[in-house]
C-alpha atoms as a PDB file:
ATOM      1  CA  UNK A   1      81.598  78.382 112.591  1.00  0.00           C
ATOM      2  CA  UNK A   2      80.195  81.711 113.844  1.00  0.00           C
ATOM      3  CA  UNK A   3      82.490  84.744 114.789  1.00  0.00           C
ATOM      4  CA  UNK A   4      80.300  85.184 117.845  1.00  0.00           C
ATOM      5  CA  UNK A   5      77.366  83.623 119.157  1.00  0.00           C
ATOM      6  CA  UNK A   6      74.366  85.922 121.012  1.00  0.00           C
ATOM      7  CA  UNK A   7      72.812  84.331 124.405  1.00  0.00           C
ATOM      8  CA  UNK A   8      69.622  86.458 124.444  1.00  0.00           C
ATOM      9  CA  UNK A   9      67.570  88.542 122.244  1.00  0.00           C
ATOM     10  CA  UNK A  10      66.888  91.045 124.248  1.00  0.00           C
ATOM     11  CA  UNK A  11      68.601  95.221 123.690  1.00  0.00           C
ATOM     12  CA  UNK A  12      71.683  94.219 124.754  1.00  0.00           C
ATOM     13  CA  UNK A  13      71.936  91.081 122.506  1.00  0.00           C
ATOM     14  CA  UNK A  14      70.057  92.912 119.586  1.00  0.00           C
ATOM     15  CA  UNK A  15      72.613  95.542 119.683  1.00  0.00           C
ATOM     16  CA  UNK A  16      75.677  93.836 119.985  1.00  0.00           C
ATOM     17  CA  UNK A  17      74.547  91.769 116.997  1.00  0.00           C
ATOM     18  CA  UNK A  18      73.909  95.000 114.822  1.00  0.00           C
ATOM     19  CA  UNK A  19      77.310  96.985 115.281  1.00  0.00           C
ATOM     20  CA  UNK A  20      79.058  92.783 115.122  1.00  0.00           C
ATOM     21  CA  UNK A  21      77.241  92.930 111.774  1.00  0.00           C
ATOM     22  CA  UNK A  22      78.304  96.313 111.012  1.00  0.00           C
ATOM     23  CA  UNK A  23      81.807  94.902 111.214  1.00  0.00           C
ATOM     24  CA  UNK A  24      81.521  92.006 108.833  1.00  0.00           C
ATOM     25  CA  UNK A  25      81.464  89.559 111.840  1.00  0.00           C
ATOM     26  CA  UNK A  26      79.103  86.573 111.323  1.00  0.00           C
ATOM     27  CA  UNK A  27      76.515  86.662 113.987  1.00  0.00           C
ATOM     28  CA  UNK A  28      73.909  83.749 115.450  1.00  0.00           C
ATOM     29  CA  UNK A  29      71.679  85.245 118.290  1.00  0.00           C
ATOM     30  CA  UNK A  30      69.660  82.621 120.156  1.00  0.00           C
ATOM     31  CA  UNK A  31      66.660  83.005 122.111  1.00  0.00           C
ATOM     32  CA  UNK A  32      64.129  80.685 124.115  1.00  0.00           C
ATOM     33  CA  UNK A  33      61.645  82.893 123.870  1.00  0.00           C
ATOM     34  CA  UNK A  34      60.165  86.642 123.071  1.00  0.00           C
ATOM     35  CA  UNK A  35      62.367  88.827 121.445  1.00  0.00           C
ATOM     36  CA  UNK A  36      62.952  91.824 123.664  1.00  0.00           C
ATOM     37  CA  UNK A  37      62.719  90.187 126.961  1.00  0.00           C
ATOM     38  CA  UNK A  38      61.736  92.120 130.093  1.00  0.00           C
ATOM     39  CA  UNK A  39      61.355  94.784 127.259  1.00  0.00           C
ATOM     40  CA  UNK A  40      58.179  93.122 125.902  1.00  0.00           C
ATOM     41  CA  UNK A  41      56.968  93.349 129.124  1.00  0.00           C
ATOM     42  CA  UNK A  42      56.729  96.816 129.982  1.00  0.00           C
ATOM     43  CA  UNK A  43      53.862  98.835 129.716  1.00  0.00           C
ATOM     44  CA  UNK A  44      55.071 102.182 128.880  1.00  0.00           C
ATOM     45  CA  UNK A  45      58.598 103.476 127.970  1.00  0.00           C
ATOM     46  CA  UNK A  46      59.090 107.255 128.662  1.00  0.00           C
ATOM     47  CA  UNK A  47      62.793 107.388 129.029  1.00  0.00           C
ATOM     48  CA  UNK A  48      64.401 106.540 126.275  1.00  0.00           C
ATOM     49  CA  UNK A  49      65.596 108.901 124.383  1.00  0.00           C
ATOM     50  CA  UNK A  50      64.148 110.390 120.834  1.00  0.00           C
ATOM     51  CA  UNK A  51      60.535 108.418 122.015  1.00  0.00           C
ATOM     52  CA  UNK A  52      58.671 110.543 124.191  1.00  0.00           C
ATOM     53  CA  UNK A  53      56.407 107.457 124.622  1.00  0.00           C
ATOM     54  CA  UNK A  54      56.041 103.924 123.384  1.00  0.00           C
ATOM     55  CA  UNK A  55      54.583 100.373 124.685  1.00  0.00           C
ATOM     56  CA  UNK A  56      56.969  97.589 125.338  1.00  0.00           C
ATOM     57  CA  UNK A  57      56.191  95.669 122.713  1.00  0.00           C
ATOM     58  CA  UNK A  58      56.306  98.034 119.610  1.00  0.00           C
ATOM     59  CA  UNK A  59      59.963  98.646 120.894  1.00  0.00           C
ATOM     60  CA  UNK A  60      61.294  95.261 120.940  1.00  0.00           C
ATOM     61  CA  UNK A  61      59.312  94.700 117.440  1.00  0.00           C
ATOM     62  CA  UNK A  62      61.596  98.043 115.768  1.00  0.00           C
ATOM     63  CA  UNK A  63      64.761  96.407 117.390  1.00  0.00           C
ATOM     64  CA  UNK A  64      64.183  93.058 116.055  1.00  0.00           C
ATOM     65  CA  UNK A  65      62.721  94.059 112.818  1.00  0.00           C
ATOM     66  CA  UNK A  66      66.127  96.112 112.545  1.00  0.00           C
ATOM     67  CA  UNK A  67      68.427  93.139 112.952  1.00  0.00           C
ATOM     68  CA  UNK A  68      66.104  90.880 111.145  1.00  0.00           C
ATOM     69  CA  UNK A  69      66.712  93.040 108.149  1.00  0.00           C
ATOM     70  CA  UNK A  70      69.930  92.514 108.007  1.00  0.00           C
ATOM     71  CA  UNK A  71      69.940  89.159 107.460  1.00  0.00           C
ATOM     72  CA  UNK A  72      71.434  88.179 110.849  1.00  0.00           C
ATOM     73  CA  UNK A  73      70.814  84.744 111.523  1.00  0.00           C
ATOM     74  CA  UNK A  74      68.196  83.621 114.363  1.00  0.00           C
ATOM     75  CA  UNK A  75      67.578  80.693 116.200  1.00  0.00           C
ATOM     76  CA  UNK A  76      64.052  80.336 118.608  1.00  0.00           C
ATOM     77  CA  UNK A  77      65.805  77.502 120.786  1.00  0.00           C
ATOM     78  CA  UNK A  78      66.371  77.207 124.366  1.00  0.00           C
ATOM     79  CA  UNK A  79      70.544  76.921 125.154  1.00  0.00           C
ATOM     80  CA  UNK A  80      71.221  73.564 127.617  1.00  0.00           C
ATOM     81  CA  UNK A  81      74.984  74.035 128.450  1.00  0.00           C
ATOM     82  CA  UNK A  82      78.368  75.781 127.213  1.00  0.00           C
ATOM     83  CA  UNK A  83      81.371  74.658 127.096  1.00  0.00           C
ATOM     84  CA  UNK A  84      83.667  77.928 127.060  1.00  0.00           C
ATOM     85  CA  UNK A  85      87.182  77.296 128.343  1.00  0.00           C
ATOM     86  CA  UNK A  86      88.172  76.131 124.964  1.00  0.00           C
ATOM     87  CA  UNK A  87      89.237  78.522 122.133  1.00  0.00           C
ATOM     88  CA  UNK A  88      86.281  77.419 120.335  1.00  0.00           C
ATOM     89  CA  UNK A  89      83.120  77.596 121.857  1.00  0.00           C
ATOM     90  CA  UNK A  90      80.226  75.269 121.941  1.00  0.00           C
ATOM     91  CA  UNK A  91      76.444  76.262 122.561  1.00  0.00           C
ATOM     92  CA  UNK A  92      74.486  73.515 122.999  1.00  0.00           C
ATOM     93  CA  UNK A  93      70.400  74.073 122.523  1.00  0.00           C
ATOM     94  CA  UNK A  94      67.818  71.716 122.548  1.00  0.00           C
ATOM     95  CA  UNK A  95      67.468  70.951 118.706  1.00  0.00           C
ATOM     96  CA  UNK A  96      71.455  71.429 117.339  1.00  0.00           C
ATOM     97  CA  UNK A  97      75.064  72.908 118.952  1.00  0.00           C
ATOM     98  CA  UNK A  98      76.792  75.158 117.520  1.00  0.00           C
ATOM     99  CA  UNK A  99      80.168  76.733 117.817  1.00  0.00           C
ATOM    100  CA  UNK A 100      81.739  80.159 117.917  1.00  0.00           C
ATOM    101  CA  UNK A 101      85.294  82.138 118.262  1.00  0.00           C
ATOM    102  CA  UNK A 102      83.258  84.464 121.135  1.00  0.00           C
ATOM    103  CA  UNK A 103      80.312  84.333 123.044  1.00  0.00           C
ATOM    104  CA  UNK A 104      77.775  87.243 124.085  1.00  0.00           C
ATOM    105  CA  UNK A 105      75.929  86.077 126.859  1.00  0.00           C
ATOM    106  CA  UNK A 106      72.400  88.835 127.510  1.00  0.00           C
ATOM    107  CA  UNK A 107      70.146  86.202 129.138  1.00  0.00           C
ATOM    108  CA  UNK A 108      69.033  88.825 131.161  1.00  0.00           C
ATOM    109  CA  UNK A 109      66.778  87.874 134.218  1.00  0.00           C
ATOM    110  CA  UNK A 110      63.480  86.490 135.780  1.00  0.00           C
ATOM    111  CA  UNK A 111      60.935  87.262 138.104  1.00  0.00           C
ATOM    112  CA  UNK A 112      61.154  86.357 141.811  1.00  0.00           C
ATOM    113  CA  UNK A 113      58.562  84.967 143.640  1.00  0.00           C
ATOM    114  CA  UNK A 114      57.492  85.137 147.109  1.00  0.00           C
ATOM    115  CA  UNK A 115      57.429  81.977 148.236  1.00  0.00           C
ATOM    116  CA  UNK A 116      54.193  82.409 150.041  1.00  0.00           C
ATOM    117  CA  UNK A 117      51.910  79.218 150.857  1.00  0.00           C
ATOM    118  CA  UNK A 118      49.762  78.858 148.159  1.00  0.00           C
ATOM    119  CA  UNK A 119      51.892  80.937 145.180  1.00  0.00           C
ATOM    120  CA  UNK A 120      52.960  77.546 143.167  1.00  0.00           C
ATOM    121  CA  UNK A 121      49.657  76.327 143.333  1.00  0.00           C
ATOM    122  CA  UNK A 122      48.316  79.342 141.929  1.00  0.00           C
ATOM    123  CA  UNK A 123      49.835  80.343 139.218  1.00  0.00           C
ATOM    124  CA  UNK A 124      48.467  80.941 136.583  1.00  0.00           C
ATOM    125  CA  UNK A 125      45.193  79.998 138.428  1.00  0.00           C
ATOM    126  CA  UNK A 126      45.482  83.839 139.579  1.00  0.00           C
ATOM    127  CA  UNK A 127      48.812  84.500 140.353  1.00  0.00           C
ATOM    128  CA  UNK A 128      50.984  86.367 137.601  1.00  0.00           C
ATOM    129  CA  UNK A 129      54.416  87.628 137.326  1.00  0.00           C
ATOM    130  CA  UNK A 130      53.128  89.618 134.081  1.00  0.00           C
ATOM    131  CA  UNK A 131      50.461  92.731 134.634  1.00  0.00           C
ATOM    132  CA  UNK A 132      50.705  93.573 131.013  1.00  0.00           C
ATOM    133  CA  UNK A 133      50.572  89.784 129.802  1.00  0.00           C
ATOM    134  CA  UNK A 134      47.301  89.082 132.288  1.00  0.00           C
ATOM    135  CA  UNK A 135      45.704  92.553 133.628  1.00  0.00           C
ATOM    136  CA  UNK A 136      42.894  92.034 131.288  1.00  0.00           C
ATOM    137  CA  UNK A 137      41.659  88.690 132.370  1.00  0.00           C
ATOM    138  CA  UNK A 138      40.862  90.477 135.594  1.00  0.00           C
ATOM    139  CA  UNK A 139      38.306  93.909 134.045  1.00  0.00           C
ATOM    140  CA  UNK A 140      36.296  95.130 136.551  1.00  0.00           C
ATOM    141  CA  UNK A 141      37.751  92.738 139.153  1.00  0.00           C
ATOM    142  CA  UNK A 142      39.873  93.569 142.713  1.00  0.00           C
ATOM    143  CA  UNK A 143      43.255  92.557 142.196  1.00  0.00           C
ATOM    144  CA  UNK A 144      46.550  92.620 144.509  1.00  0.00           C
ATOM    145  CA  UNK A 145      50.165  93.676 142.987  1.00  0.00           C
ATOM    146  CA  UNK A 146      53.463  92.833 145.242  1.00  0.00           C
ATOM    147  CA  UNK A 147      56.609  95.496 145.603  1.00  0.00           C
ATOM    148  CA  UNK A 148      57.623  98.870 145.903  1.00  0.00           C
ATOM    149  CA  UNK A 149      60.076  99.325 142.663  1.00  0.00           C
ATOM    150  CA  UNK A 150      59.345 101.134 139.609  1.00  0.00           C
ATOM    151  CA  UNK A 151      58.543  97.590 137.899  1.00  0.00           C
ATOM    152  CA  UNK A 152      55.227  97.363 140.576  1.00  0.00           C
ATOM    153  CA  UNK A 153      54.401 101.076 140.182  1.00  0.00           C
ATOM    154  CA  UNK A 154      54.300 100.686 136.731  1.00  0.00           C
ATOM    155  CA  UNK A 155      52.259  97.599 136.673  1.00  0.00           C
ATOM    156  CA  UNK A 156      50.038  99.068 139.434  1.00  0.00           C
ATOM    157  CA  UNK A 157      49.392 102.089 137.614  1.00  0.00           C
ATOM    158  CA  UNK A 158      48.178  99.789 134.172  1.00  0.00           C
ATOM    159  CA  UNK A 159      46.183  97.967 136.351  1.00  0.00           C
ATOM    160  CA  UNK A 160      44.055 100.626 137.419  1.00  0.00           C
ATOM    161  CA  UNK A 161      43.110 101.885 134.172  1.00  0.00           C
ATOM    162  CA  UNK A 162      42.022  97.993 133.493  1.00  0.00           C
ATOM    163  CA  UNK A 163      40.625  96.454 137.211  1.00  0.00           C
ATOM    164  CA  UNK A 164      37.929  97.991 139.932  1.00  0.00           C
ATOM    165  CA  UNK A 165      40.790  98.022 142.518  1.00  0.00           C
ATOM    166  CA  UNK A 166      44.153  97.786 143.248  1.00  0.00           C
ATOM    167  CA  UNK A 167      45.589  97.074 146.403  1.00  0.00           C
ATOM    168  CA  UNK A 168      49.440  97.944 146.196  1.00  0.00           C
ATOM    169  CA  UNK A 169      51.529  95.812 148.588  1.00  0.00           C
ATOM    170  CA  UNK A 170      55.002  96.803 149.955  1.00  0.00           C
ATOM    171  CA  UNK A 171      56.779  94.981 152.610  1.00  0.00           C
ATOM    172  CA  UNK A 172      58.852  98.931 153.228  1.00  0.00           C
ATOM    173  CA  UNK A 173      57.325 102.203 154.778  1.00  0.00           C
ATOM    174  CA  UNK A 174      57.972 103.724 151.666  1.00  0.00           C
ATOM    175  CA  UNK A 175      58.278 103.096 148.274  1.00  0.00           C
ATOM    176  CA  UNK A 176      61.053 102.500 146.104  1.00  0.00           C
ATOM    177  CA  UNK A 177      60.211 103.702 142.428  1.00  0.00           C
ATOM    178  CA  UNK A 178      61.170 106.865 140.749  1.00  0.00           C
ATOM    179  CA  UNK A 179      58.984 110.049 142.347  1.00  0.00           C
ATOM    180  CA  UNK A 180      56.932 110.631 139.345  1.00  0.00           C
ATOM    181  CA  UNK A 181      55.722 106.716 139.344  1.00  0.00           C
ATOM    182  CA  UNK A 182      55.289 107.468 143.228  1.00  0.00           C
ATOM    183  CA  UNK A 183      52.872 110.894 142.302  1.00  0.00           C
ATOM    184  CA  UNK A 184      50.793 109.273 140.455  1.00  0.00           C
ATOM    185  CA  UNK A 185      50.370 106.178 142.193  1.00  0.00           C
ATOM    186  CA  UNK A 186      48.427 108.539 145.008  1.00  0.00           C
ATOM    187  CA  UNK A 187      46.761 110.494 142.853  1.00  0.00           C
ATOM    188  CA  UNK A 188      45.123 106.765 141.820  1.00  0.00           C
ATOM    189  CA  UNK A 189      44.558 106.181 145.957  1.00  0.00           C
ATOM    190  CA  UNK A 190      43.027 109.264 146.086  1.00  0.00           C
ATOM    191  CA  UNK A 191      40.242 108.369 143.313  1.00  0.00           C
ATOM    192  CA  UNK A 192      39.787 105.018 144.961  1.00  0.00           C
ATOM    193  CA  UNK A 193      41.431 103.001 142.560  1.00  0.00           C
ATOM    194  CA  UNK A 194      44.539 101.836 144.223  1.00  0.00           C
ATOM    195  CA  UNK A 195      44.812 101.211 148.036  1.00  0.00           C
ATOM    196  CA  UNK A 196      48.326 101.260 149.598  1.00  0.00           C
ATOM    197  CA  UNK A 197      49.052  98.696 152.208  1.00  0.00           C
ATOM    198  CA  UNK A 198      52.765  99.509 153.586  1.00  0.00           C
ATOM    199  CA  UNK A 199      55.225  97.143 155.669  1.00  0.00           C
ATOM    200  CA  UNK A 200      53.191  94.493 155.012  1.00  0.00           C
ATOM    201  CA  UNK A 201      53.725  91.000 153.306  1.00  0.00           C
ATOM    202  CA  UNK A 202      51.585  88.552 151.793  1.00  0.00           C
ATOM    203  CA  UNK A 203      51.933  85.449 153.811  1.00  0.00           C
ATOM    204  CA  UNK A 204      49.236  83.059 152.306  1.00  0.00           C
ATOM    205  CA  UNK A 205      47.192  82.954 149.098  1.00  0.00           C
ATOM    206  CA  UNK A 206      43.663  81.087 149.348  1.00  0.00           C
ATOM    207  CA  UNK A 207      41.149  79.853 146.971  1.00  0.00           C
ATOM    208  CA  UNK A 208      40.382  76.566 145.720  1.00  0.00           C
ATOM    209  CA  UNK A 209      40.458  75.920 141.688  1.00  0.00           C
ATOM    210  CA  UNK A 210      41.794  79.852 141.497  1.00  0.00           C
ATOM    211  CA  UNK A 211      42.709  83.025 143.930  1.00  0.00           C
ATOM    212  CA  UNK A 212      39.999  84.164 146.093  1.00  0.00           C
ATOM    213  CA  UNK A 213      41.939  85.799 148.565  1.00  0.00           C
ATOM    214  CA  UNK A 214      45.053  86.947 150.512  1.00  0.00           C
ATOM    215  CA  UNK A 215      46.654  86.843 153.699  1.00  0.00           C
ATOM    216  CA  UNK A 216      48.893  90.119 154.633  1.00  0.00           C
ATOM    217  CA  UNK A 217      50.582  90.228 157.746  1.00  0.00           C
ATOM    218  CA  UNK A 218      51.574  93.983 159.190  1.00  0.00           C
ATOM    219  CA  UNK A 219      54.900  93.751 160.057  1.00  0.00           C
ATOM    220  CA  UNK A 220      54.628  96.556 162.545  1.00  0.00           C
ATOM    221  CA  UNK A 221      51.578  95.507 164.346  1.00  0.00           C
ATOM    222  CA  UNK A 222      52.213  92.026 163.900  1.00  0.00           C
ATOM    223  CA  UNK A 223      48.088  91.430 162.362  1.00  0.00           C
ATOM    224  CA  UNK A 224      47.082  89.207 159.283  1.00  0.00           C
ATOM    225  CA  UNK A 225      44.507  90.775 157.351  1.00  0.00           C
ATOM    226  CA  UNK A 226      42.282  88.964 154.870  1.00  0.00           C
ATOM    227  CA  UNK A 227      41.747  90.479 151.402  1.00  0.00           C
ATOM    228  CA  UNK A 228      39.409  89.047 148.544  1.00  0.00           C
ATOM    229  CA  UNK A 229      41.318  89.442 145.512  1.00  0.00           C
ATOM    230  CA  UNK A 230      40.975  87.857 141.986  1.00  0.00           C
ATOM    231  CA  UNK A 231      44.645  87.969 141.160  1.00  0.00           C
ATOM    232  CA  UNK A 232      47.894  88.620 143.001  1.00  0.00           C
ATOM    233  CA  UNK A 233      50.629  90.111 140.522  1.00  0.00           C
ATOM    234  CA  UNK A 234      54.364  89.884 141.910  1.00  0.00           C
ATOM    235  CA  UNK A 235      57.050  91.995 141.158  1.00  0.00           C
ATOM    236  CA  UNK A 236      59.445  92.178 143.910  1.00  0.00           C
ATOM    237  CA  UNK A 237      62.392  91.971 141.252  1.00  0.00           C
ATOM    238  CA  UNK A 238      64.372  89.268 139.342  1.00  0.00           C
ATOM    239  CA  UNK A 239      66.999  86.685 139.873  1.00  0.00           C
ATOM    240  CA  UNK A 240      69.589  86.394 136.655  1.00  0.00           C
ATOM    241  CA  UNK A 241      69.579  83.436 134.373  1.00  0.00           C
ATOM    242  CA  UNK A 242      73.244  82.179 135.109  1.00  0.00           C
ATOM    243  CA  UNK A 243      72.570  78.750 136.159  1.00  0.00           C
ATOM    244  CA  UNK A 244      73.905  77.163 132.814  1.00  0.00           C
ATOM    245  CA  UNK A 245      77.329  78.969 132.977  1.00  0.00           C
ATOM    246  CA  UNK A 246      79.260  76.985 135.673  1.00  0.00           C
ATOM    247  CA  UNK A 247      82.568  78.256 134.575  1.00  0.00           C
ATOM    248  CA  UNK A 248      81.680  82.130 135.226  1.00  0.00           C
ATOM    249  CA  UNK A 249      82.783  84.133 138.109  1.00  0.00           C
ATOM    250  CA  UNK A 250      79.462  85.186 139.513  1.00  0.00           C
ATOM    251  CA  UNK A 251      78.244  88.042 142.396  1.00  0.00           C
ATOM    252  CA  UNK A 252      77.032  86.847 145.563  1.00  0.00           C
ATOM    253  CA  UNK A 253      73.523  87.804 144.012  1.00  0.00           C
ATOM    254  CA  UNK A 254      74.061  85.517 140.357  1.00  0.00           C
ATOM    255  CA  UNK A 255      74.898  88.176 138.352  1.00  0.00           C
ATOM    256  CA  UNK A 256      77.875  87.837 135.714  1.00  0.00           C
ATOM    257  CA  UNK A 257      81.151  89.617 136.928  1.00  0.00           C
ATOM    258  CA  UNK A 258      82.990  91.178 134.236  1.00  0.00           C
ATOM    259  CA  UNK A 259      85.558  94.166 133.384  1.00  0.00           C
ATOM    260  CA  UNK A 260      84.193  97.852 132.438  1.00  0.00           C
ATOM    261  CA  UNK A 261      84.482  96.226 129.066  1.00  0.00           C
ATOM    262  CA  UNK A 262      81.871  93.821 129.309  1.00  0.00           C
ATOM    263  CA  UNK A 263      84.987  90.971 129.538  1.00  0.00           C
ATOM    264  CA  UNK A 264      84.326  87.986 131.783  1.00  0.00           C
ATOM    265  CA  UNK A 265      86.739  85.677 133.291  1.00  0.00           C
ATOM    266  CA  UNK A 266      87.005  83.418 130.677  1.00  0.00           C
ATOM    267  CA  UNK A 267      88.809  84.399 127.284  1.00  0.00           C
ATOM    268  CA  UNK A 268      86.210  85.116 124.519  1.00  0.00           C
ATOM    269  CA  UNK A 269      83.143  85.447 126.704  1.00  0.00           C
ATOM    270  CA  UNK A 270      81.632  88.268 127.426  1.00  0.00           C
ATOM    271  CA  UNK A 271      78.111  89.574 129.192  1.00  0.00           C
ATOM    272  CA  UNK A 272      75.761  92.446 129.351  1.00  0.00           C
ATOM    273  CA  UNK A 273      72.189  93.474 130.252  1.00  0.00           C
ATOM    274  CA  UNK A 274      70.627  92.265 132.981  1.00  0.00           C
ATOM    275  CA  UNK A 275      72.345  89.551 133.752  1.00  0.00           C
ATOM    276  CA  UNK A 276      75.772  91.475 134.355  1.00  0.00           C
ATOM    277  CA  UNK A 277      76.625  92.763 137.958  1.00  0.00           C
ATOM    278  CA  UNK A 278      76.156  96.564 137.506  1.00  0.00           C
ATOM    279  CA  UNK A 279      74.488  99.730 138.965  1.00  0.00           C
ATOM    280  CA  UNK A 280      71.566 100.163 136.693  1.00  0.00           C
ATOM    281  CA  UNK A 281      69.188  97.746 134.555  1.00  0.00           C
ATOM    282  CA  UNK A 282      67.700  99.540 131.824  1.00  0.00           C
ATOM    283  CA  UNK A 283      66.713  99.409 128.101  1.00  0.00           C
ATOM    284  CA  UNK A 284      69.855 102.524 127.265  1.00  0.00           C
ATOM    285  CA  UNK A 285      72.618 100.475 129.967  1.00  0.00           C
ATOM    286  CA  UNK A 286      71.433  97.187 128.173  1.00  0.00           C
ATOM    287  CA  UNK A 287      72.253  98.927 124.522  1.00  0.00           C
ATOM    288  CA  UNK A 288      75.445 100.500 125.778  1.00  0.00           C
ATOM    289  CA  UNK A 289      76.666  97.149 127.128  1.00  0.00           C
ATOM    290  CA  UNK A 290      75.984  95.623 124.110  1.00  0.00           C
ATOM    291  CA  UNK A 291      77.977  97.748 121.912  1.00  0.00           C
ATOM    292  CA  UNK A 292      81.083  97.831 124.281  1.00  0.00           C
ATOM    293  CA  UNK A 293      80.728  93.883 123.935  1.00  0.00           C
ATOM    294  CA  UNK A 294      80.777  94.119 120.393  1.00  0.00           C
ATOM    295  CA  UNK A 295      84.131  96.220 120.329  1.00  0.00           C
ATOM    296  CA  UNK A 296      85.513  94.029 122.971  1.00  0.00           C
ATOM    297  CA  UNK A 297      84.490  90.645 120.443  1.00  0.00           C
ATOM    298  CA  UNK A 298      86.069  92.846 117.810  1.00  0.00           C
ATOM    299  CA  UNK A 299      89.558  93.524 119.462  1.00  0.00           C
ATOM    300  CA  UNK A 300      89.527  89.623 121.176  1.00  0.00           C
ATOM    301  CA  UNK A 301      88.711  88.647 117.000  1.00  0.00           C
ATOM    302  CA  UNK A 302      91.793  90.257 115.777  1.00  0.00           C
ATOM    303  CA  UNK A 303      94.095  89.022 117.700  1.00  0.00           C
END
């Protein structure tokens, strides 16, 4: 019998588990798969305060190495269903179940796709939803990156330092990322390494064992043009991973509903990160969330 059981090893989980350590609760967090989650995917982390600069990775490795040596308990499965209603609460994975007084649910989000012809077909035959995990299959090559947040500035801007060319989609007149992302995305156009193509969409993907080319229609002029790419990378944004927790009282969008204290309509569950419904998504809200869940679990604990 746990005190609380973590959904998600990402910030949010990772921190909630450290301060619901910190106050003698016993902890299981469970994760299907990379520590960190949309974390480990990020190139380069320059807001977070006290690093001026740090890769993805090495960040979700401190976190976890943190918890880890604390001796909190950690289990690499992949959750199946929950049964919540009941005071005691039942994770079921696919190897064991377990059951817990609360539940922390961080399961965070995935990536969208377009739902172009041709994307299922093709990915991982060219099409990605990872720059950072794939970029350097594609050295020296022309590539193609979908969306106008900071997620596909980011991913644009590693690209270039890795590819011959890369041709920046947006389906919007202007972009969406923060300025600075923006800046130096034309400073890349101007040296010939990234071409902007603006309210456009890709509507087709061609090749035959792997990408050879693009279809963009202009959604102004109403013209396809065809582009010879190696690789088209997506990241027009995520969709939360909700579908397991029928009982929840979700957003129109998926996301979790809860209270400002990270309470959810059922008694003893609770959710934060990115798969809560809230204004921002980021590696500091994720952290906060989790340790307003944790004194939350602790209050709903000693009752």
């Amino acid at each position: 019998m746990y005190d609380v059981i973590i959904i998600g090893a990402g910030p949010s989980g990772l921190t909630c588990a450290l301060y619901c350590h910190r106050a003698g609760k016993k902890v299981l967090i469970i994760e299907k798969g990379m520590v960190g989650g949309q974390v480990a995917l990020t190139t380069n982390i320059e807001n977070f305060p006290s690093i001026k600069k740090i890769d993805g990775v090495n960040l979700a490795i401190q976190m976890y190495e943190q918890v880890q040596s604390l001796g909190i308990e950690f289990k690499f499965e992949e959750v199946f269903s929950c049964s919540l209603k009941e005071k005691i609460k039942t994770v079921v994975t696919n190897v064991s179940s377990y059951e817990s007084k609360t539940v922390y649910i961080c399961t965070g989000a995935s990536s969208r796709q377009l739902n172009a012809e041709g994307e299922k077909k093709f990915i991982s035959k060219g099409v990605s939803y990872c720059a950072t995990c794939d970029g350097a299959l594609y050295k020296n090559k022309d590539v193609a990156i979908v969306g106008g947040g900071n997620t596909a500035l980011e991913d644009c801007l590693y690209l270039s330092n890795i590819v011959n060319k890369v041709y920046l989609i947006h389906r919007r007149d202007v972009f969406r990322g923060d300025d600075i992302l923006v800046k130096r995305i034309h400073e890349c156009a101007k040296k010939g390494k990234v071409e902007c193509i603006m309210s456009s969409e890709v509507v087709k993907i061609n090749g035959d064992d792997k990408v050879k080319e693009i279809e963009v229609k202009n959604k102004i002029e109403n013209k396809i043009k065809k582009i010879p790419v190696s690789a088209l990378f997506v990241a027009v944004g995520r969709k939360p991973d909700t579908e397991i927790f029928e009982d929840l009282n979700l957003s129109n969008s998926g996301y979790i509903l809860t209270d400002n204290k990270m309470k959810t309509n059922i008694e003893g569950v609770f959710a934060g990160g990115d798969v809560r419904d809230t204004i921002l998504r980021q590696i500091i809200t994720a952290c906060a969330d989790g340790a307003i869940a944790s004194v939350s679990i602790n209050e709903y604990l000693s009752k």
